[in-house]
C-alpha atoms as a PDB file:
ATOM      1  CA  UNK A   1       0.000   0.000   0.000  1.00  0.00           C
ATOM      2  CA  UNK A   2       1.539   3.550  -1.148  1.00  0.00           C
ATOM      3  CA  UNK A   3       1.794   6.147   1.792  1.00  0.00           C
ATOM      4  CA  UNK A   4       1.341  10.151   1.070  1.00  0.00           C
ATOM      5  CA  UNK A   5       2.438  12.917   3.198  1.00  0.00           C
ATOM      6  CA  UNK A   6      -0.981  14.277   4.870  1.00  0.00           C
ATOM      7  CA  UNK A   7      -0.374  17.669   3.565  1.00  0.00           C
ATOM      8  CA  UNK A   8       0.513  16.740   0.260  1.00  0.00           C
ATOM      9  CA  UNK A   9      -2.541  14.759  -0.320  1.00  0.00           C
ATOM     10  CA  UNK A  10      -4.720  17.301   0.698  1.00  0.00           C
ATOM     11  CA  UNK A  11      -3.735  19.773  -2.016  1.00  0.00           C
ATOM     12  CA  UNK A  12      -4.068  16.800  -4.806  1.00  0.00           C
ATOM     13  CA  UNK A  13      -6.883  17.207  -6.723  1.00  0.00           C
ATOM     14  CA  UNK A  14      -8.060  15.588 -10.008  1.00  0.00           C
ATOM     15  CA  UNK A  15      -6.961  16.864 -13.428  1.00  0.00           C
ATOM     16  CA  UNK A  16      -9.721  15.530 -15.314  1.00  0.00           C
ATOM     17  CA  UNK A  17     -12.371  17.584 -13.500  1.00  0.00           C
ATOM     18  CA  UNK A  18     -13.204  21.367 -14.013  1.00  0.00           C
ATOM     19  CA  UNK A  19     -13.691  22.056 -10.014  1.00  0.00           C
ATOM     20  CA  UNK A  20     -10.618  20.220  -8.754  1.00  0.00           C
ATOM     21  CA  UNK A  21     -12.600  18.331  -6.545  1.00  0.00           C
ATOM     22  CA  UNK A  22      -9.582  16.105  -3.168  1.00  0.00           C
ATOM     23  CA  UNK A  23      -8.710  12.636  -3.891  1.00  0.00           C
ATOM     24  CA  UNK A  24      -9.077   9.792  -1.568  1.00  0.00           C
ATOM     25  CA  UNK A  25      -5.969   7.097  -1.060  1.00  0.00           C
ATOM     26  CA  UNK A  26      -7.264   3.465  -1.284  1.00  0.00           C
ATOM     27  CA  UNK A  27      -4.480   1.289  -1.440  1.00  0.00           C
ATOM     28  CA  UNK A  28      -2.071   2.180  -4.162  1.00  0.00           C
ATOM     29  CA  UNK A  29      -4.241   4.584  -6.498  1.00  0.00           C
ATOM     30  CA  UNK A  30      -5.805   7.761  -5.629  1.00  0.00           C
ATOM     31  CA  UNK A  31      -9.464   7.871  -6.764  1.00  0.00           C
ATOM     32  CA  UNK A  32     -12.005  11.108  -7.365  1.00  0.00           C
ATOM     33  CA  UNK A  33     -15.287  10.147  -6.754  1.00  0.00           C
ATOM     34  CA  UNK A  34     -16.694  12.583  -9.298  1.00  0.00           C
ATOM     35  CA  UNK A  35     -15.354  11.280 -12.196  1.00  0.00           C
ATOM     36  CA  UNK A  36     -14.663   7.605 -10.719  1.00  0.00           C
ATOM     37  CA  UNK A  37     -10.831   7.750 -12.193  1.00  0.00           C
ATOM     38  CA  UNK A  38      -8.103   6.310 -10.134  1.00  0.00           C
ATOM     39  CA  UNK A  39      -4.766   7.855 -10.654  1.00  0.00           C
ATOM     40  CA  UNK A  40      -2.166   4.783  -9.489  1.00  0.00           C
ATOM     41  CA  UNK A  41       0.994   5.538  -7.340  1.00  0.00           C
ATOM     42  CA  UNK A  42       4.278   4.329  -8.268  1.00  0.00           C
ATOM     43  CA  UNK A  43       7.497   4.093  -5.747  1.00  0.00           C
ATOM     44  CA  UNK A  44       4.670   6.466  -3.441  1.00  0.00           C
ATOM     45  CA  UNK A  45       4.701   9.536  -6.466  1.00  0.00           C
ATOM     46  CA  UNK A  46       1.504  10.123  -7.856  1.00  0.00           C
ATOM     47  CA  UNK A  47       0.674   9.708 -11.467  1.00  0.00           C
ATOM     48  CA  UNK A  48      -1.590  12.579 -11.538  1.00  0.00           C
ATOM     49  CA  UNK A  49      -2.416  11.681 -15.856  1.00  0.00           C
ATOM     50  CA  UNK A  50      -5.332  11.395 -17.286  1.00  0.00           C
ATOM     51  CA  UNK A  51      -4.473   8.946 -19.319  1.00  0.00           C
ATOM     52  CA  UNK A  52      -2.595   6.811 -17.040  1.00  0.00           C
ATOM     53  CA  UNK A  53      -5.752   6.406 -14.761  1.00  0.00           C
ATOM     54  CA  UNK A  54      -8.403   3.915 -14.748  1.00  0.00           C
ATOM     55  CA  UNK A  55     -11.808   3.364 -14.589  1.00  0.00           C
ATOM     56  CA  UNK A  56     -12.758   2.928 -10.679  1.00  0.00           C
ATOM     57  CA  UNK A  57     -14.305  -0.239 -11.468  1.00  0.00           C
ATOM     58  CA  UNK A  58     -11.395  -1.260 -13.241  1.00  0.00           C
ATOM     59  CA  UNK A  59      -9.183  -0.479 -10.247  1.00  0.00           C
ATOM     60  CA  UNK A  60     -11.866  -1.926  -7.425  1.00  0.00           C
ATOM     61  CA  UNK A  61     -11.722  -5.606  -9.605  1.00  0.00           C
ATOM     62  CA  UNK A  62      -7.921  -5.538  -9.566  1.00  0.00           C
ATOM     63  CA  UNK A  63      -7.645  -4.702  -5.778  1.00  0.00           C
ATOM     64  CA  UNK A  64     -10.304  -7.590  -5.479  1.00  0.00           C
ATOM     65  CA  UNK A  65      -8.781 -10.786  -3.794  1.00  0.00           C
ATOM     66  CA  UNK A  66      -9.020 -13.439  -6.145  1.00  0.00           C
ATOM     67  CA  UNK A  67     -11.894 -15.927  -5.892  1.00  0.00           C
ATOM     68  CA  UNK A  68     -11.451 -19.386  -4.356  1.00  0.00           C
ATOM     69  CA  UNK A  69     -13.054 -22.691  -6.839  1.00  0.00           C
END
């Protein structure tokens, strides 16, 4: 799991949206829940591109333990 400075994370905000809206850490991506992109995080540096992100359901079913048969 990547770990942010506290004050570092709280000026983050998405690039894909108009009002900037914070981004919330889970686990190793940072994720706005207005647009539902999460931005991953690499050696704990944010990869604050657009096109580097993915779709939050994307990210949620890759975080996602895998399934016992």
């Amino acid at each position: 799991m990547a770990t942010l400075n506290p004050d570092l994370l709280a000026i983050l905000a998405c690039p894909a949206c108009e009002e900037r809206p914070p981004l919330e850490l889970r686990g190793d991506y940072l994720v706005c829940a207005q647009c539902r992109r999460a931005y991953p995080i690499r050696d704990d540096i944010p990869t604050l591109l657009v096109e580097e992100a993915l779709p939050l359901e994307q990210m949620e079913r890759e975080q996602e333990p895998p399934k016992q048969v």
